[in-house]
PDB file of N, CA and C in Angstrom:
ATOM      1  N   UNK A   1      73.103 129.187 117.840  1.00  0.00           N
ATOM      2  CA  UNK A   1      73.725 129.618 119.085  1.00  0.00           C
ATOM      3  C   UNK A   1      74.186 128.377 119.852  1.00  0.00           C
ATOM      4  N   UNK A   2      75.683 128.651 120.796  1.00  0.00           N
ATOM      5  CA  UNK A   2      76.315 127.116 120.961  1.00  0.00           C
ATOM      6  C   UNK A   2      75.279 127.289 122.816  1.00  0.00           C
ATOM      7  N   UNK A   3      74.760 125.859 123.540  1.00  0.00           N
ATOM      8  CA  UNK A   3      74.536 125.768 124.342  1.00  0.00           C
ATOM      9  C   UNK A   3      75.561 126.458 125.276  1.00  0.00           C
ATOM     10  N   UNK A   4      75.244 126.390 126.386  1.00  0.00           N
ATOM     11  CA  UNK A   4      76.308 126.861 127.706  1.00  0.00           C
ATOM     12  C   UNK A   4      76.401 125.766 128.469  1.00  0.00           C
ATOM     13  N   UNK A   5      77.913 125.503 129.005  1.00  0.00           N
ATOM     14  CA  UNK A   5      77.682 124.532 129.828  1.00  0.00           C
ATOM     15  C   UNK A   5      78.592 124.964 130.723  1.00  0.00           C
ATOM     16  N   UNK A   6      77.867 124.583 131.945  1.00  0.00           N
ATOM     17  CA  UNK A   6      78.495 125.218 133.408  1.00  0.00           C
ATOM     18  C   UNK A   6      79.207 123.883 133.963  1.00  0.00           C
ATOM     19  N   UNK A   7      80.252 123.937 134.445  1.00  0.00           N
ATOM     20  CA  UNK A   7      81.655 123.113 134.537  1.00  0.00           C
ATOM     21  C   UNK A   7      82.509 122.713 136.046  1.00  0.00           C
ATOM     22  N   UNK A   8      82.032 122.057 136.804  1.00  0.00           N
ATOM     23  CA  UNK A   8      82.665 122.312 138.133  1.00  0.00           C
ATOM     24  C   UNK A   8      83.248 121.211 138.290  1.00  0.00           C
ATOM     25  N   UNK A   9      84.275 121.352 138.831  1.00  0.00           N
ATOM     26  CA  UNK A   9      85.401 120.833 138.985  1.00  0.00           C
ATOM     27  C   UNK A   9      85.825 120.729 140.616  1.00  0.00           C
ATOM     28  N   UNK A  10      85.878 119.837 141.277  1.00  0.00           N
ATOM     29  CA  UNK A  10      85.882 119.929 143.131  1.00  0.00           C
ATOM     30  C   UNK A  10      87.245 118.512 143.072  1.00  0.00           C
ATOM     31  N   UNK A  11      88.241 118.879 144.022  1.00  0.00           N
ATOM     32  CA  UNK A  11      89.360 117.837 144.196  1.00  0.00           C
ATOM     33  C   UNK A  11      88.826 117.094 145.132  1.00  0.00           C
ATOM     34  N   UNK A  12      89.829 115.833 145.122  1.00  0.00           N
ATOM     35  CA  UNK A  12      89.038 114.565 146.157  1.00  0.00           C
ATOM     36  C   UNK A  12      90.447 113.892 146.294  1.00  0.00           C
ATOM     37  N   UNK A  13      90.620 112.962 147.927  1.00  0.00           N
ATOM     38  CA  UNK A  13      91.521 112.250 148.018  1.00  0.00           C
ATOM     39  C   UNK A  13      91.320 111.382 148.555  1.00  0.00           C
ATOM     40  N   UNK A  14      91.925 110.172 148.777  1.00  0.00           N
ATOM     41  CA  UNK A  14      91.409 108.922 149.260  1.00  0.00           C
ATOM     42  C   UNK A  14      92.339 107.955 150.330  1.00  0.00           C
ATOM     43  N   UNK A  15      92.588 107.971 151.270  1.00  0.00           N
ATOM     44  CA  UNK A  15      94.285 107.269 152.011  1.00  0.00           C
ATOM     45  C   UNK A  15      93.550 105.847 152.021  1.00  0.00           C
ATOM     46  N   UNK A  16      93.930 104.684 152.233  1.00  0.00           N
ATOM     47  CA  UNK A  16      93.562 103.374 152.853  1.00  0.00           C
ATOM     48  C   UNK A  16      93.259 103.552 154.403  1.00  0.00           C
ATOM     49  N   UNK A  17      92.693 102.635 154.974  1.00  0.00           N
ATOM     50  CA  UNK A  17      92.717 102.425 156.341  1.00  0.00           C
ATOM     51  C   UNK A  17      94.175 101.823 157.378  1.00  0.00           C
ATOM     52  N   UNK A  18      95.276 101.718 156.640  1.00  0.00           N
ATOM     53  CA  UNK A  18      96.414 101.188 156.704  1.00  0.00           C
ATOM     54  C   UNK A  18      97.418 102.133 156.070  1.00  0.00           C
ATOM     55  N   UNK A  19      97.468 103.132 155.456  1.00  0.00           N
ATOM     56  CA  UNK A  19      97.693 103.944 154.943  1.00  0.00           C
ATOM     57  C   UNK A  19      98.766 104.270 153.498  1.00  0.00           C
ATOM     58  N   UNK A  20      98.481 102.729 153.045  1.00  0.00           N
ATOM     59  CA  UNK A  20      99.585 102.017 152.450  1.00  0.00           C
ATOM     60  C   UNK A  20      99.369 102.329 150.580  1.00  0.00           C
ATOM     61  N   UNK A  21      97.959 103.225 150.667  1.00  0.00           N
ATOM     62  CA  UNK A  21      97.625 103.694 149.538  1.00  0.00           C
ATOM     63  C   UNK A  21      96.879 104.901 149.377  1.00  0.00           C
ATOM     64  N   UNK A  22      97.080 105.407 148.731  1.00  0.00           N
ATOM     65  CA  UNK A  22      96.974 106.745 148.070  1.00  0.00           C
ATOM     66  C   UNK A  22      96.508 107.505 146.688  1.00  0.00           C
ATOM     67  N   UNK A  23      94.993 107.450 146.639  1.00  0.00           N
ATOM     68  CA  UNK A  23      94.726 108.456 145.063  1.00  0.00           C
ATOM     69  C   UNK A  23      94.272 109.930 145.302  1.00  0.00           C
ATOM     70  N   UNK A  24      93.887 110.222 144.199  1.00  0.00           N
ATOM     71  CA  UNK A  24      93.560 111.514 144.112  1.00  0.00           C
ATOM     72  C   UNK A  24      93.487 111.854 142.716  1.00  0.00           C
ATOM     73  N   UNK A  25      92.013 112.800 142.912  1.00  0.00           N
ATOM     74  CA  UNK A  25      91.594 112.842 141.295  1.00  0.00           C
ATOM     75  C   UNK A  25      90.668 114.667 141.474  1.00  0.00           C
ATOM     76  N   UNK A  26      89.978 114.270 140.507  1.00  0.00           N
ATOM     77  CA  UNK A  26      88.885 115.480 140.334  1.00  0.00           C
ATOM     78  C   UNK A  26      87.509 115.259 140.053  1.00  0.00           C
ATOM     79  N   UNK A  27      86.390 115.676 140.413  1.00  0.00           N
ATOM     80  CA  UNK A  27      85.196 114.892 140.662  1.00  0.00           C
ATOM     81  C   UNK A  27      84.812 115.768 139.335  1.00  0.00           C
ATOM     82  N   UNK A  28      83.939 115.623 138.352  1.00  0.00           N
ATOM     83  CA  UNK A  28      83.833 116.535 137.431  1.00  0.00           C
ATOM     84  C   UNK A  28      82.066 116.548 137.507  1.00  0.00           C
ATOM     85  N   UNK A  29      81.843 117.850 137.228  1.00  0.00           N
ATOM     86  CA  UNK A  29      80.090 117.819 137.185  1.00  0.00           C
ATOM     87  C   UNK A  29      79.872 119.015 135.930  1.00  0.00           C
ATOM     88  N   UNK A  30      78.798 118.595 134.923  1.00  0.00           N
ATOM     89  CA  UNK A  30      78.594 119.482 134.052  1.00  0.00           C
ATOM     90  C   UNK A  30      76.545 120.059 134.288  1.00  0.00           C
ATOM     91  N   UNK A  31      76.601 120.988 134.369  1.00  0.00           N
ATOM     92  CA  UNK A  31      75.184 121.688 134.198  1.00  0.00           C
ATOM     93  C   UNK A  31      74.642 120.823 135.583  1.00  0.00           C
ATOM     94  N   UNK A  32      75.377 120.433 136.375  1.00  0.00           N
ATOM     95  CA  UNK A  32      74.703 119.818 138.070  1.00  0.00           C
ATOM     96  C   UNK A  32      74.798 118.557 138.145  1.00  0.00           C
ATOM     97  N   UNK A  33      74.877 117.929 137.111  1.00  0.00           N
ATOM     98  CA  UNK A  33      75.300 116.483 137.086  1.00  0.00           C
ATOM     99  C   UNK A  33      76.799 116.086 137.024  1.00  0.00           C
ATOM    100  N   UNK A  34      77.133 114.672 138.260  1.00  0.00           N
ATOM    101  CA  UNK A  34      78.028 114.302 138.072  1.00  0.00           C
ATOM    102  C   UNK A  34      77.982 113.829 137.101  1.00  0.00           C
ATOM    103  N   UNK A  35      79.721 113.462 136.289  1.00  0.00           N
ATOM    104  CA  UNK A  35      79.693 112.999 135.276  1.00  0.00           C
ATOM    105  C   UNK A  35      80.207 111.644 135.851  1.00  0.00           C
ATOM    106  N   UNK A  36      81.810 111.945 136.035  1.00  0.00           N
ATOM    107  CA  UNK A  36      82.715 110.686 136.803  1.00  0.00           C
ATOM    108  C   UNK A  36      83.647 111.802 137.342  1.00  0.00           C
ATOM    109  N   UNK A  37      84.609 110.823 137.736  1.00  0.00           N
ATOM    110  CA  UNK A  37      86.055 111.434 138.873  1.00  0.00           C
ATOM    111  C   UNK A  37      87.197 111.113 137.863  1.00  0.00           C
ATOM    112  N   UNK A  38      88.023 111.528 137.770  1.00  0.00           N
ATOM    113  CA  UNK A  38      88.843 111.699 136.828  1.00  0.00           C
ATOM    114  C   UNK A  38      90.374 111.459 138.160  1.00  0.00           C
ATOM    115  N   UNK A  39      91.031 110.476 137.699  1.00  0.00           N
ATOM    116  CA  UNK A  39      92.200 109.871 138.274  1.00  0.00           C
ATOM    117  C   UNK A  39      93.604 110.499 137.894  1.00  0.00           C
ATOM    118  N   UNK A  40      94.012 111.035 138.964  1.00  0.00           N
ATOM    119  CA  UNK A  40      95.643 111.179 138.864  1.00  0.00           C
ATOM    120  C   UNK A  40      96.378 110.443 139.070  1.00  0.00           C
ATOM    121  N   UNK A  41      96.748 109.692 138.169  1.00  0.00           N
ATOM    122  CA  UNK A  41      97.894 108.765 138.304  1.00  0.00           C
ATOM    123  C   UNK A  41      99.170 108.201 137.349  1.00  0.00           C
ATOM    124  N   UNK A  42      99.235 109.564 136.007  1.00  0.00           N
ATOM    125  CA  UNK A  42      99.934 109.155 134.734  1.00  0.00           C
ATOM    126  C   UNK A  42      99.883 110.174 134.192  1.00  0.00           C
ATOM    127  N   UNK A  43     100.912 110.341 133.285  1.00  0.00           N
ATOM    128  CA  UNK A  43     100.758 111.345 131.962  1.00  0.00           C
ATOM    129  C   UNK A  43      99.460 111.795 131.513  1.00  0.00           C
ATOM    130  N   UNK A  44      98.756 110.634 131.426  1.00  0.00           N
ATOM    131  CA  UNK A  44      97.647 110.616 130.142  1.00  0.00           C
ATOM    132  C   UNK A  44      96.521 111.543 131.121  1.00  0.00           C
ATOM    133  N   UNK A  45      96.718 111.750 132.229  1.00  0.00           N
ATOM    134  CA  UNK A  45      95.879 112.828 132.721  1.00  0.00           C
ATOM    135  C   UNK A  45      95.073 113.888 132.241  1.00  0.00           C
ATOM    136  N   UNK A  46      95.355 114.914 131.171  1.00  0.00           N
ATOM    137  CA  UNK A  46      94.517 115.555 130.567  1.00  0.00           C
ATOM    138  C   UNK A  46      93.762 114.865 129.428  1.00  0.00           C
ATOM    139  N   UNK A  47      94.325 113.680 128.651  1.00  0.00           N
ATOM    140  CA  UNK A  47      93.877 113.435 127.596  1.00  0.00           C
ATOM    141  C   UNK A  47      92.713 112.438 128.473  1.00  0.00           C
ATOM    142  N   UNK A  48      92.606 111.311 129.522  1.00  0.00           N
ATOM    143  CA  UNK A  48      91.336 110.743 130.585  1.00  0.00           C
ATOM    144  C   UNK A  48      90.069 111.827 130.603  1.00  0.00           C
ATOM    145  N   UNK A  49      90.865 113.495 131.553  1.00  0.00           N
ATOM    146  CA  UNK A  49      89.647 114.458 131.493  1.00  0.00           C
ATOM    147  C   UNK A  49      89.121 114.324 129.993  1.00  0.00           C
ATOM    148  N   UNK A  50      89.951 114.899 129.340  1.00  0.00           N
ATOM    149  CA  UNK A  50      88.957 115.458 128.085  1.00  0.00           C
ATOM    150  C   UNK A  50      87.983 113.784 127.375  1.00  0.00           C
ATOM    151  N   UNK A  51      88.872 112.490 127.745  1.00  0.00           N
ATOM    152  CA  UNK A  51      87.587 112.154 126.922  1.00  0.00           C
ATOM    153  C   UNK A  51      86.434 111.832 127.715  1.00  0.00           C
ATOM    154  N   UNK A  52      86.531 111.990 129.449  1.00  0.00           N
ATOM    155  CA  UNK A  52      84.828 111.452 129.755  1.00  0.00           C
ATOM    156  C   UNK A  52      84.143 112.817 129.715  1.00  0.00           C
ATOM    157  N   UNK A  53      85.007 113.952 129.981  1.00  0.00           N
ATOM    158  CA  UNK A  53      83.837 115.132 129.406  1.00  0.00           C
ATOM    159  C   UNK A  53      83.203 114.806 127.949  1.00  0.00           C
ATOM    160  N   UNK A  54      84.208 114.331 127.110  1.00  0.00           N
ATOM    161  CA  UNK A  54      83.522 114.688 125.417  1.00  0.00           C
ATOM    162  C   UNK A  54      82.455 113.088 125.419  1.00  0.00           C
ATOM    163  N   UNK A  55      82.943 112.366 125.799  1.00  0.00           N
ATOM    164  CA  UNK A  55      82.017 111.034 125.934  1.00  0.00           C
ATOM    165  C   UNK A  55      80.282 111.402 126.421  1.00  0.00           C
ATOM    166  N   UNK A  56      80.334 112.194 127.655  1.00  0.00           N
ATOM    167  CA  UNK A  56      79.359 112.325 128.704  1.00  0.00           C
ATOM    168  C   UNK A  56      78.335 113.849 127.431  1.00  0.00           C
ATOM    169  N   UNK A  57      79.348 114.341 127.093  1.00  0.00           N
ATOM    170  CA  UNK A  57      78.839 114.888 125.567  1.00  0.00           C
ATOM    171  C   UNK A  57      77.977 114.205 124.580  1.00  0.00           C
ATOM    172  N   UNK A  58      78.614 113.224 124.436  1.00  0.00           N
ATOM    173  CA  UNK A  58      78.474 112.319 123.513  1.00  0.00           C
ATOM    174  C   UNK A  58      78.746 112.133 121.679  1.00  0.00           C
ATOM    175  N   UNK A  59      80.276 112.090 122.239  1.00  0.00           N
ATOM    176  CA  UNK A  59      81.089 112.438 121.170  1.00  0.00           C
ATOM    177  C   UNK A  59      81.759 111.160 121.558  1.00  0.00           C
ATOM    178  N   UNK A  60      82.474 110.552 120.359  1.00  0.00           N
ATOM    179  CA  UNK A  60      83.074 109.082 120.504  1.00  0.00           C
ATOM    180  C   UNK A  60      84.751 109.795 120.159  1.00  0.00           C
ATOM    181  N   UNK A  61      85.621 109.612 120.750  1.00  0.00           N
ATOM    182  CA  UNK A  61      86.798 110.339 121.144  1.00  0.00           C
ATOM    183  C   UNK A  61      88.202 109.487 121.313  1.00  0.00           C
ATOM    184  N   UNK A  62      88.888 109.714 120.254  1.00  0.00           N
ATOM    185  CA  UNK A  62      90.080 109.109 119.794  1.00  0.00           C
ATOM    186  C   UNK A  62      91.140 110.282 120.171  1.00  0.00           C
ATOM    187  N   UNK A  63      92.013 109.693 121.335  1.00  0.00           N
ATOM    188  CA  UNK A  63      93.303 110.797 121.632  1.00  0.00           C
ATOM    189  C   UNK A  63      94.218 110.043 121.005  1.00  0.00           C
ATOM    190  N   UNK A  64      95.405 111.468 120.003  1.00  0.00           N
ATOM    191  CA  UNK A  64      96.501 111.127 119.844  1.00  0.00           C
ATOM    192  C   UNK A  64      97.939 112.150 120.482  1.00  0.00           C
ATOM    193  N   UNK A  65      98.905 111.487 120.923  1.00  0.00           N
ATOM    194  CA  UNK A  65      99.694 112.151 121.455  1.00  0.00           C
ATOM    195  C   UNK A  65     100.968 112.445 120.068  1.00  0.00           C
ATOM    196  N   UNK A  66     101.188 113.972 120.273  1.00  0.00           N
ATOM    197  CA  UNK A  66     102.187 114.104 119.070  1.00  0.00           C
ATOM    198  C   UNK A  66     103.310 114.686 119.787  1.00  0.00           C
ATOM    199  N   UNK A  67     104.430 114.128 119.439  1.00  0.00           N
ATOM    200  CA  UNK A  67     105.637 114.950 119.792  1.00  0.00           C
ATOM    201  C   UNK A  67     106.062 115.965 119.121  1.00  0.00           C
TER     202      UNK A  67
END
């Protein structure tokens, strides 16, 4: 039987004190633990999520992009 894992996902943003910068990501938590925050700032955006979820798994995780 596969474990369950409960998955939360909460947005986050960040301005400077000068206001001259700007991120924003997704805080990721599995079974109540943070894992990390996951950065919007590029394409590679889903392929970042999926590897610190599969990492924090502990799975060693090679993305390839196919056209």
């Amino acid at each position: 039987m596969k474990t369950k894992l409960k998955i939360s996902l909460s947005d986050w943003d960040y301005t400077c004190g000068d206001g001259c910068c700007y991120e924003w990501g997704v805080s990721c938590k599995i079974n109540g633990e943070e894992i990390d925050s996951i950065l919007f700032a590029s394409s590679n955006d889903v392929a970042n999520g999926l590897e610190v979820v599969l990492n924090y798994l502990g799975y060693e995780v090679e993305i390839d992009f196919e056209n």
